[in-house]
Protein backbone atom coordinates (compact mmCIF):
# COMPACT_ATOMS: atom_id res chain seq x y z
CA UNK A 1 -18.72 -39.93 2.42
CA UNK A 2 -15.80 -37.83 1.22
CA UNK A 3 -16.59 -35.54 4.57
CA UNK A 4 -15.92 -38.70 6.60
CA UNK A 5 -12.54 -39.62 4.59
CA UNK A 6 -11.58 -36.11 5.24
CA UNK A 7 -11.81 -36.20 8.56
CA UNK A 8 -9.92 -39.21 8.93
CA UNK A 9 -6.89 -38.09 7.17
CA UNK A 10 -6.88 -34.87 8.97
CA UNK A 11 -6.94 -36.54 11.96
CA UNK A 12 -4.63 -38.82 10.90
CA UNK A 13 -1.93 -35.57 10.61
CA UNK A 14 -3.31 -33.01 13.14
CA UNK A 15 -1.40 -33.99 16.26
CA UNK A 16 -1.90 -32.86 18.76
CA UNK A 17 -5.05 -31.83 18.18
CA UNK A 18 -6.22 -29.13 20.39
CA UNK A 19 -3.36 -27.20 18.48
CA UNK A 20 -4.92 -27.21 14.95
CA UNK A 21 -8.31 -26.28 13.93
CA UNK A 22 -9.67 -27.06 10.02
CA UNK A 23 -13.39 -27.18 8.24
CA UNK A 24 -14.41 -27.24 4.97
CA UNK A 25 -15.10 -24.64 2.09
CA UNK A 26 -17.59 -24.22 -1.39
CA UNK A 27 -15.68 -21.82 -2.89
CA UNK A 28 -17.48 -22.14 -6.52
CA UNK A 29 -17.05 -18.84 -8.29
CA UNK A 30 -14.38 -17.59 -5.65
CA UNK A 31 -11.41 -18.55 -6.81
CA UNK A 32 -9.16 -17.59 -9.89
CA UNK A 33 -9.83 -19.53 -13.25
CA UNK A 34 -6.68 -21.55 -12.62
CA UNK A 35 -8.24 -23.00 -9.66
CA UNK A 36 -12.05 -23.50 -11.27
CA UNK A 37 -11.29 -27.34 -10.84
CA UNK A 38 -10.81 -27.44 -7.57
CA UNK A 39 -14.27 -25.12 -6.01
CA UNK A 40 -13.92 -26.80 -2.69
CA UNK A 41 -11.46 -26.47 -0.38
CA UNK A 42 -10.03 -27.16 3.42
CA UNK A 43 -8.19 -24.66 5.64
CA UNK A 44 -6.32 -25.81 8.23
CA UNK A 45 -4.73 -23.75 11.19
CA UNK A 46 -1.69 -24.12 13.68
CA UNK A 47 -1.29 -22.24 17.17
CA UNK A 48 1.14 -19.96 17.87
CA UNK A 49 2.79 -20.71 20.82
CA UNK A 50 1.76 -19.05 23.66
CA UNK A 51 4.91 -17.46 25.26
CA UNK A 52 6.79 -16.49 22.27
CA UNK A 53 4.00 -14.65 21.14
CA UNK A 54 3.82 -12.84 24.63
CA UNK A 55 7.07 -12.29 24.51
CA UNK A 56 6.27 -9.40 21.22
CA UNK A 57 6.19 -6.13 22.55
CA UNK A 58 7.66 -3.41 20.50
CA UNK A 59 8.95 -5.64 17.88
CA UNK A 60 9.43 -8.39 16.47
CA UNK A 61 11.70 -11.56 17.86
CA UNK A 62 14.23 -13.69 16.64
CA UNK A 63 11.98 -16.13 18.30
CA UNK A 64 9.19 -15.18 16.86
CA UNK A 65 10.77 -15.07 13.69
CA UNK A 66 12.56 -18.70 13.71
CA UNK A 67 8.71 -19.55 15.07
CA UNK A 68 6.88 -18.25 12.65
CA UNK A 69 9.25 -19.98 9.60
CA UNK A 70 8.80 -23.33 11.40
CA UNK A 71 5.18 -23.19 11.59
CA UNK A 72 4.65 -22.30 8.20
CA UNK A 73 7.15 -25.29 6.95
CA UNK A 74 5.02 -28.17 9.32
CA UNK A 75 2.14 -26.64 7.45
CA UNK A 76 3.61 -27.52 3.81
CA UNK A 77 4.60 -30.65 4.67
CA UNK A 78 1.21 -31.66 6.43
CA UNK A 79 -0.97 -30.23 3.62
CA UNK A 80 1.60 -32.20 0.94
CA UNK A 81 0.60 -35.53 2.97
CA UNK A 82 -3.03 -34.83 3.06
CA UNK A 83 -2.87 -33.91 -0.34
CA UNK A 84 -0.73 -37.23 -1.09
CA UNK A 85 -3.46 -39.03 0.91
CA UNK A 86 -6.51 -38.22 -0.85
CA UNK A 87 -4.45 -38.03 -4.50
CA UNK A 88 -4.62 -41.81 -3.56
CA UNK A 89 -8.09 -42.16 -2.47
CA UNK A 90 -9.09 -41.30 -5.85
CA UNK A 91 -9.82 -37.23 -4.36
CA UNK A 92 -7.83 -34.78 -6.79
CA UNK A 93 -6.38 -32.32 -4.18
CA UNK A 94 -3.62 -29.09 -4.79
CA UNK A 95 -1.93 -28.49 -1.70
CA UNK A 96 -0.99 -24.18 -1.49
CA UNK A 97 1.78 -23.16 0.10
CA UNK A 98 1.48 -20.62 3.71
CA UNK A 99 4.18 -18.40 2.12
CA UNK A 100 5.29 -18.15 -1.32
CA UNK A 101 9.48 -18.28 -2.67
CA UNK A 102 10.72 -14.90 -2.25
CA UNK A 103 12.96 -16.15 -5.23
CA UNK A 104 9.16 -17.12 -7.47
CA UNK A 105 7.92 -15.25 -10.61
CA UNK A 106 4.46 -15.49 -8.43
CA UNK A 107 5.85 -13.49 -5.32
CA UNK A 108 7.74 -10.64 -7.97
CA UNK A 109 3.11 -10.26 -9.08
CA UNK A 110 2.36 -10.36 -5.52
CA UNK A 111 4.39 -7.32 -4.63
CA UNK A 112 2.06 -5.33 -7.20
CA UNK A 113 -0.44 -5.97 -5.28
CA UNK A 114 0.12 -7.99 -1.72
CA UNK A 115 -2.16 -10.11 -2.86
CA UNK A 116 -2.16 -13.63 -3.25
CA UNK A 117 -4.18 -15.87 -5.84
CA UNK A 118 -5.40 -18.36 -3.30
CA UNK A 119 -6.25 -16.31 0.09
CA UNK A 120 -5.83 -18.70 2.51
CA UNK A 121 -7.97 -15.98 5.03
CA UNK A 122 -10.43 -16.39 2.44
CA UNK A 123 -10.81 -20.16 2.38
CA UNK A 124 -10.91 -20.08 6.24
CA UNK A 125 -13.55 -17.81 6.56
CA UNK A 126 -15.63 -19.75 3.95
CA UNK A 127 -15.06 -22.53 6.16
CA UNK A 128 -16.43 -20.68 9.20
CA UNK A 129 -13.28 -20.87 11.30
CA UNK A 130 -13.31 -16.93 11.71
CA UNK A 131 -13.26 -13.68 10.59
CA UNK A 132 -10.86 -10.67 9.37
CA UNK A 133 -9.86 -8.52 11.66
CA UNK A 134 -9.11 -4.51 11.91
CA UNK A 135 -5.48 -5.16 10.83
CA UNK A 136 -6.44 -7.87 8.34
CA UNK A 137 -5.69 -10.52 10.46
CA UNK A 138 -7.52 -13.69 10.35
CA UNK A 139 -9.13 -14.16 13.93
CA UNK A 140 -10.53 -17.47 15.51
CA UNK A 141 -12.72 -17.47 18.37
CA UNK A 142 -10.43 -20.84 19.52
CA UNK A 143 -7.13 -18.95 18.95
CA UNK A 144 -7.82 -16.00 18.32
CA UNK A 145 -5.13 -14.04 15.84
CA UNK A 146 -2.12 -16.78 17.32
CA UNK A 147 -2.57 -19.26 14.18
CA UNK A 148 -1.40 -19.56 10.65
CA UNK A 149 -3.15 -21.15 8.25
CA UNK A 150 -2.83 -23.37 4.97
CA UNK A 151 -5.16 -24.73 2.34
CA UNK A 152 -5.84 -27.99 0.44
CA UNK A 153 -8.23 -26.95 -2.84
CA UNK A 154 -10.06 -30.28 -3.75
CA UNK A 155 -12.24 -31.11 -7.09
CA UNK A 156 -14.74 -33.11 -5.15
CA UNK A 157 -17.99 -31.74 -3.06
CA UNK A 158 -17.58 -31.47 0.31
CA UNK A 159 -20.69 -30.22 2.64
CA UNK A 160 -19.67 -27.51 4.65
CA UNK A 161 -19.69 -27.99 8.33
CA UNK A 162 -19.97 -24.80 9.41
CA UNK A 163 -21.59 -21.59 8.35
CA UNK A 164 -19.40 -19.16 6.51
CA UNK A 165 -18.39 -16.36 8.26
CA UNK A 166 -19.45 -12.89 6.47
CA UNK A 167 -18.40 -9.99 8.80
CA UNK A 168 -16.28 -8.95 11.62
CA UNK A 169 -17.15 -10.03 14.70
CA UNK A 170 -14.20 -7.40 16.82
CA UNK A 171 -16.98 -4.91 17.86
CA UNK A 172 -15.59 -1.72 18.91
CA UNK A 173 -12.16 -3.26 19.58
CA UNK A 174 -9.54 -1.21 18.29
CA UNK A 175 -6.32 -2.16 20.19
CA UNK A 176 -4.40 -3.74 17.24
CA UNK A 177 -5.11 -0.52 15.15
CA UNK A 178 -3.98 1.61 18.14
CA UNK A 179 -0.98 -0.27 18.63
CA UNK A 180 -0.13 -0.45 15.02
CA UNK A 181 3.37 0.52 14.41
CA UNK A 182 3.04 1.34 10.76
CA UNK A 183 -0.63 2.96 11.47
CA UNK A 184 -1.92 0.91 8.64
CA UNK A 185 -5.47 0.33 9.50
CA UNK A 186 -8.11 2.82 9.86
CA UNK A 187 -10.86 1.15 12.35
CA UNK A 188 -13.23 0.21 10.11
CA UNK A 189 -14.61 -3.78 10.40
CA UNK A 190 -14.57 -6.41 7.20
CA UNK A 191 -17.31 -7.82 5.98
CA UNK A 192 -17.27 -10.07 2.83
CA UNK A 193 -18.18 -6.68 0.74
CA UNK A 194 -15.42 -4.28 2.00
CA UNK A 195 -12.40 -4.46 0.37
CA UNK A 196 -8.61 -4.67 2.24
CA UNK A 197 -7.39 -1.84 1.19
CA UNK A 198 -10.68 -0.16 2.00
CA UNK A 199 -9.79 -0.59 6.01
CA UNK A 200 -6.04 -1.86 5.86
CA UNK A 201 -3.25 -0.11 3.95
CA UNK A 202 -0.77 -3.74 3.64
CA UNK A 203 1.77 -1.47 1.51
CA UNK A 204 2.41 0.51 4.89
CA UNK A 205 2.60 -2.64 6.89
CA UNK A 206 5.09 -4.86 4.66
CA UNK A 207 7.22 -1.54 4.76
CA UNK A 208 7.21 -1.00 8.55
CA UNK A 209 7.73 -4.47 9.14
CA UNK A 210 10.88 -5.15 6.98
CA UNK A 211 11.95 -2.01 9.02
CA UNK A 212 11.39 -3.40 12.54
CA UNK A 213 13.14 -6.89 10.83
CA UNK A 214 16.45 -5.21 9.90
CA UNK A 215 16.62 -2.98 12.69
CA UNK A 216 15.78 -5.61 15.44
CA UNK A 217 16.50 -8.96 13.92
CA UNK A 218 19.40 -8.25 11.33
CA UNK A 219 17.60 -9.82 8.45
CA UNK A 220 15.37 -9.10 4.96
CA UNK A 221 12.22 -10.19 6.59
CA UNK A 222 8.79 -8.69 6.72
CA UNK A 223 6.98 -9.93 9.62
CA UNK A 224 5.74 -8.14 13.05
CA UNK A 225 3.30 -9.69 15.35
CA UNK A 226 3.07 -6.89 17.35
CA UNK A 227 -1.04 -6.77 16.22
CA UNK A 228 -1.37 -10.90 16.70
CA UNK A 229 0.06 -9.97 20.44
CA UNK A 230 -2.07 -7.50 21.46
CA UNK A 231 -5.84 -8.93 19.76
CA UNK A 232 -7.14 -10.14 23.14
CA UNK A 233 -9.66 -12.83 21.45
CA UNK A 234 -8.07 -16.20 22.29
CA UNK A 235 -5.84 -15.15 24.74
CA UNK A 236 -5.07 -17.19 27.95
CA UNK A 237 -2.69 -14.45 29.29
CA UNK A 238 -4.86 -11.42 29.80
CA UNK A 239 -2.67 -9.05 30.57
């Protein structure tokens, strides 16, 4: 039943819909103890568009860049209304946030470790949606690595539509490590028992990105998309 309300507010807020994908999570014993009443969850993920992703090459763009903030703000506001939606249909729900405040206590404890409380890779790969690529990027066989995602933890069971995803499915692929600016990854695949830092150094990428932000785009940002370019899964342009 709750599957079925689900999907109706989804698709109530997904529009259009071939640009979003979404399932649904058990995350029971996954998440932090501040989440423990809310083991179920539903990632949710937008497209990147197409040509301004193309348009990466070297660098990052101010397209990219005013792209990338505007995605990540239509995915707050949709999860807050799908949240608000099931809040009312008796369905406790905690909307997280894409990004956190650089101004927040909770970003000044994620620089320790560039590491979030709620992963919303994580959630999505519990949902089946994809897996965790070489440069610890979440990949979709629709999209590929052109998507961002959000996540809507819920205190209600929901059944799980798809079959988790447990390991990498990139194969021998290694052009986003190759083409790496930072060099931060080192080749080998994720699985649900190899740990980031294990095959991705993030320390190496947030400071090569905020590099390639002030050099190329004038402002304190750390974002790339060089790797999210180049990963040819999902890709309609394959050149």
């Amino acid at each position: 039943m709750l599957n079925q309300i689900l999907h109706e507010i989804l698709e109530k807020y997904l529009i259009p819909s071939d640009e979003y994908i979404y399932g649904f999570a058990n995350m029971n014993g996954l998440l932090h103890k501040k989440y423990e009443d809310y083991p179920f969850g539903v990632s949710i993920g937008r497209k990147l568009d197409d040509n301004i992703v193309n348009g990466i090459k070297d660098a990052p763009t101010l397209e990219y860049f005013y792209h990338y903030e505007n995605i990540n703000k239509e995915l707050q506001a949709i999860s807050e209304k799908i949240s608000s939606d099931l809040n009312e249909a008796g369905v406790r729900a905690l909307a997280i946030k894409p990004t956190l405040s650089t101004n927040s206590g909770e970003f000044d404890q994620y620089l320790t470790t560039l590491r979030y409380e709620i992963s919303h890779k994580m959630v999505a790969t519990r949902a089946g949606l994809g897996w965790i690529g070489k440069t610890d990027l979440f990949i979709s066989p629709v999209f590929g690595a052109r998507l961002r995602l959000t996540s809507i933890l819920i205190n209600k069971e929901i059944k799980p539509e798809l079959k988790p995803v447990d390991k990498s499915k990139c194969g021998k692929c290694t052009v986003c490590v190759e083409k790496c600016p930072a060099k931060a990854a080192t080749g080998q695949r994720w699985d649900i028992n190899t740990d980031r830092d294990l095959f991705f150094n993030a320390f190496k990428c947030r400071e090569k990105c905020g590099e390639l932000c002030r050099i190329h785009l004038k402002v304190d940002r750390r974002i790339c998309g060089i790797c999210i370019a180049v990963c040819p899964v999902g890709r309609r342009d394959k050149s």
